[in-house]
N, C-alpha and C. Protein backbone atom coordinates (compact mmCIF):
# COMPACT_ATOMS: atom_id res chain seq x y z
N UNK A 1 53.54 -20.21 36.03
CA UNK A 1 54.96 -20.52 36.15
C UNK A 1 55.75 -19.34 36.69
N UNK A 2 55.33 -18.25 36.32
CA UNK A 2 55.74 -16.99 36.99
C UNK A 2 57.04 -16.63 36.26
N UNK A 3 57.39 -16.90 34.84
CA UNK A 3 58.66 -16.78 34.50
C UNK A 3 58.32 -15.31 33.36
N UNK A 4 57.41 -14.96 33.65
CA UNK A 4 57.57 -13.68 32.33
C UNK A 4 55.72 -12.48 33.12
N UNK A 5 55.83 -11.57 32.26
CA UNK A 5 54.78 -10.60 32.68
C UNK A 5 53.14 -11.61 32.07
N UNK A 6 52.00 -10.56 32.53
CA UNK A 6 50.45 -11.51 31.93
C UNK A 6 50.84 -11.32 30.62
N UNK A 7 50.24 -11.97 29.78
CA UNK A 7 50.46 -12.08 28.76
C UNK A 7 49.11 -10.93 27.47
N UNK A 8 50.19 -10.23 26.94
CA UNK A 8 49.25 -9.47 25.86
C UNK A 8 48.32 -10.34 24.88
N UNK A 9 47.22 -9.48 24.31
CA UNK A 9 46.56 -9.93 22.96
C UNK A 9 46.75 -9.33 21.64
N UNK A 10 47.52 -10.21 21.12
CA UNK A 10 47.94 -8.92 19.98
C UNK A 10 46.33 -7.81 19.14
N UNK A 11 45.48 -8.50 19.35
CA UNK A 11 44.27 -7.75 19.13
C UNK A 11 43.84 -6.63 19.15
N UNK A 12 44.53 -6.07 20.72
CA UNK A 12 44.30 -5.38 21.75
C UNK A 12 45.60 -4.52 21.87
N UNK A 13 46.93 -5.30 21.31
CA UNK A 13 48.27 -4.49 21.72
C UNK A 13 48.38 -3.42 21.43
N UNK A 14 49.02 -2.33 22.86
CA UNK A 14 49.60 -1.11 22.62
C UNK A 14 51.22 -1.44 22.91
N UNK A 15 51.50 -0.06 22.18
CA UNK A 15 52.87 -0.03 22.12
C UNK A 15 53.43 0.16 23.47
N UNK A 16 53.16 0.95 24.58
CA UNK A 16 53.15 1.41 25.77
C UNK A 16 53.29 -0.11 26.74
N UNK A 17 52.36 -0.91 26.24
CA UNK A 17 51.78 -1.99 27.24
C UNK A 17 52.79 -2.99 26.68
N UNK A 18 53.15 -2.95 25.58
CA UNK A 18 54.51 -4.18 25.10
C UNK A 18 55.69 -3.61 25.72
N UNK A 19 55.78 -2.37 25.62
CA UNK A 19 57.15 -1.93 26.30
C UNK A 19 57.33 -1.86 27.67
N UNK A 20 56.19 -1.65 28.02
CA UNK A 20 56.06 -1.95 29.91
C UNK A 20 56.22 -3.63 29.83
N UNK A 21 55.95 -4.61 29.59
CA UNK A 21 55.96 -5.78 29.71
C UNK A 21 57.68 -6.23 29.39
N UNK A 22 58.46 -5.94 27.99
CA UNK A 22 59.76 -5.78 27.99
C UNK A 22 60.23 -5.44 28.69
N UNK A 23 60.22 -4.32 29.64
CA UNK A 23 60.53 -3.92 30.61
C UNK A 23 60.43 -4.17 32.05
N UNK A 24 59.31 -5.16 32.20
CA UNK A 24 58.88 -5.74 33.04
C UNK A 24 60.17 -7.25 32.85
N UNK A 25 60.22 -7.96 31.93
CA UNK A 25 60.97 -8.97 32.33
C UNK A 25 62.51 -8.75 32.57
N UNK A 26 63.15 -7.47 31.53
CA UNK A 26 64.73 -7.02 31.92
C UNK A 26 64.61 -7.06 33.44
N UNK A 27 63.88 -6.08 34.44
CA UNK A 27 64.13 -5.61 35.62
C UNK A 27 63.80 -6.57 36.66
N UNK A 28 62.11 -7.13 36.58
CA UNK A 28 62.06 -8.29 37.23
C UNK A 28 62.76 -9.39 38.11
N UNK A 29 63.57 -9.29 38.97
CA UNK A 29 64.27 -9.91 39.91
C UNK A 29 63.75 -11.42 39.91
N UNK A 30 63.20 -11.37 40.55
CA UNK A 30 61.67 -12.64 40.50
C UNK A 30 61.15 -13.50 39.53
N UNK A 31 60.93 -12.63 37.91
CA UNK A 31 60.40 -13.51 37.19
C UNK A 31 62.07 -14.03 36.58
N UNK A 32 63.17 -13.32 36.56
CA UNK A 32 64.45 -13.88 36.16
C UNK A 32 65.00 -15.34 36.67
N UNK A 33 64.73 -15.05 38.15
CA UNK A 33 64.40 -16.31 39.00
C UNK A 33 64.45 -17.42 38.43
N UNK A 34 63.03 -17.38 38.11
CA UNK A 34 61.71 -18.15 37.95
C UNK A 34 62.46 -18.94 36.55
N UNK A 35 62.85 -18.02 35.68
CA UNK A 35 62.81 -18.34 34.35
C UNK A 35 64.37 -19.26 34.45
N UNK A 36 65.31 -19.01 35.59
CA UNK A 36 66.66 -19.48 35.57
C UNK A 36 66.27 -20.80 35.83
N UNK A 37 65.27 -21.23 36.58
CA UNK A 37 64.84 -22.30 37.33
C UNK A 37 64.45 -23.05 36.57
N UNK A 38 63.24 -22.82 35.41
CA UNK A 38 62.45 -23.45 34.70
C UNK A 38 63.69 -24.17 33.49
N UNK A 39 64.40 -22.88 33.31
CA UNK A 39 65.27 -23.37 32.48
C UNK A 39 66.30 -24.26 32.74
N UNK A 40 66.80 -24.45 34.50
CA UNK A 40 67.85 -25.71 34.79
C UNK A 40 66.67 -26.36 34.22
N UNK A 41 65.27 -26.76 35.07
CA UNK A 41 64.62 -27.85 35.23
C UNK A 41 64.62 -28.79 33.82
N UNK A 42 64.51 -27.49 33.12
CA UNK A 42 64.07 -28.48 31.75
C UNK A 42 65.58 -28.92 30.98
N UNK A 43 66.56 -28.43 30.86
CA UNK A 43 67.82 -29.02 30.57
C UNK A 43 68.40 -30.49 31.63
N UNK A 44 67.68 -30.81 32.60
CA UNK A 44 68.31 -31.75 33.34
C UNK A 44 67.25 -32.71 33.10
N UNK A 45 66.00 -32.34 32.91
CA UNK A 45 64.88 -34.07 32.09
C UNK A 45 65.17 -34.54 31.22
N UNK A 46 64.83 -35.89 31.75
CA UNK A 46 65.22 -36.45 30.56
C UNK A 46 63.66 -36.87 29.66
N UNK A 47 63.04 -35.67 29.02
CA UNK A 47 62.17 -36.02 28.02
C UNK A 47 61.80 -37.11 27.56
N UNK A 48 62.89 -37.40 26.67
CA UNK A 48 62.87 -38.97 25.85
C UNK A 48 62.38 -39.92 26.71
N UNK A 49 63.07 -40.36 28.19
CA UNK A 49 62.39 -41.40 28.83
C UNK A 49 61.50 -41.10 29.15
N UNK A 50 61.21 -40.28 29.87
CA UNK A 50 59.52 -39.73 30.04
C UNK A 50 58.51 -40.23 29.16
N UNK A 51 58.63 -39.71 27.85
CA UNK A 51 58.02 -39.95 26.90
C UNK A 51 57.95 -41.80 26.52
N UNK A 52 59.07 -42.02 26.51
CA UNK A 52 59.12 -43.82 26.46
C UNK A 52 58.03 -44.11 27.38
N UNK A 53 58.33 -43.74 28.98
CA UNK A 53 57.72 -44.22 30.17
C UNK A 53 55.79 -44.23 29.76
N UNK A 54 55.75 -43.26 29.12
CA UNK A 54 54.43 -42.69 28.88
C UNK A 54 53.89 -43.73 27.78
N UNK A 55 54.49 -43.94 26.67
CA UNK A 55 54.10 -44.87 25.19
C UNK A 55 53.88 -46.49 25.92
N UNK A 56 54.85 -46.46 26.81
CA UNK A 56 54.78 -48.09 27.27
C UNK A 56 53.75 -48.27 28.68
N UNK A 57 53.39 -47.19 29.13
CA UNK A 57 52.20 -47.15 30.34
C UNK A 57 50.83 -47.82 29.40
N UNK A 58 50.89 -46.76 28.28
CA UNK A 58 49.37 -46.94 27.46
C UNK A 58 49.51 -48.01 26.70
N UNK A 59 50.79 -48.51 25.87
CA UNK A 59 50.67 -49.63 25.15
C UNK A 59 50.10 -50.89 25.70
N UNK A 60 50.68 -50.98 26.55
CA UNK A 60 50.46 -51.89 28.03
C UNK A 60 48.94 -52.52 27.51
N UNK A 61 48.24 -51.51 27.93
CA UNK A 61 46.63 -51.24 27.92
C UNK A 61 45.90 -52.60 26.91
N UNK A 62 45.38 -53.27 26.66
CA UNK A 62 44.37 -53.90 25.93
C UNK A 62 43.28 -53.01 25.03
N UNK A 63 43.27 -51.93 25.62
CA UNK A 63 42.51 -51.74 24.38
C UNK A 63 43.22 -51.09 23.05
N UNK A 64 44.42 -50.35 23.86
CA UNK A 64 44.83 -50.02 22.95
C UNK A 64 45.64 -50.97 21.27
N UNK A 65 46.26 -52.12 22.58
CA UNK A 65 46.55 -53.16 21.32
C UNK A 65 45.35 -53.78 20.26
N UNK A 66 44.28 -53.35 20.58
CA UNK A 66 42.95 -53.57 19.81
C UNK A 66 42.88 -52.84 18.66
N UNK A 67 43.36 -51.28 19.35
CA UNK A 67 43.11 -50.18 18.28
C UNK A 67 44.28 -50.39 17.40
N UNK A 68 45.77 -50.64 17.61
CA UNK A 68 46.85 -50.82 16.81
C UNK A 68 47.07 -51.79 15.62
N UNK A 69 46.04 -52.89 16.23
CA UNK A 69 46.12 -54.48 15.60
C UNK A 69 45.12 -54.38 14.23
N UNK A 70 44.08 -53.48 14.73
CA UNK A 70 42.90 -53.39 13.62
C UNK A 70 43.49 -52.83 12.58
């Protein structure tokens, strides 16, 4: 998605490598972008129908009214 730095393992985390990464998204031109974008995108879906669209694709289905009915 390109909206933030690779991602750490906390396993593995240094302090150096979290603060370069914090620092990586303040300055980041690009991933700010990215993240302004992702964030219209997802405030203007409409989820809920999506999700309707999705429940009534599969309900549809025969087998599934098999599995519901049992």
């Amino acid at each position: 998605m390109g909206v933030g730095p690779q991602p750490l393992y906390i396993r593995d985390l240094k302090v150096d490598e979290l603060a370069a990464a914090i620092q990586t998204m303040v300055s980041d031109r690009t991933l700010q972008a990215h993240a302004r974008q992702l964030g219209h995108n997802l405030q203007t879906e409409d989820g809920i129908a999506q999700a309707i669209d999705v429940i009534h694709h599969y309900a549809d289905k025969p087998s599934l009214h098999l599995a519901i009915t049992r």
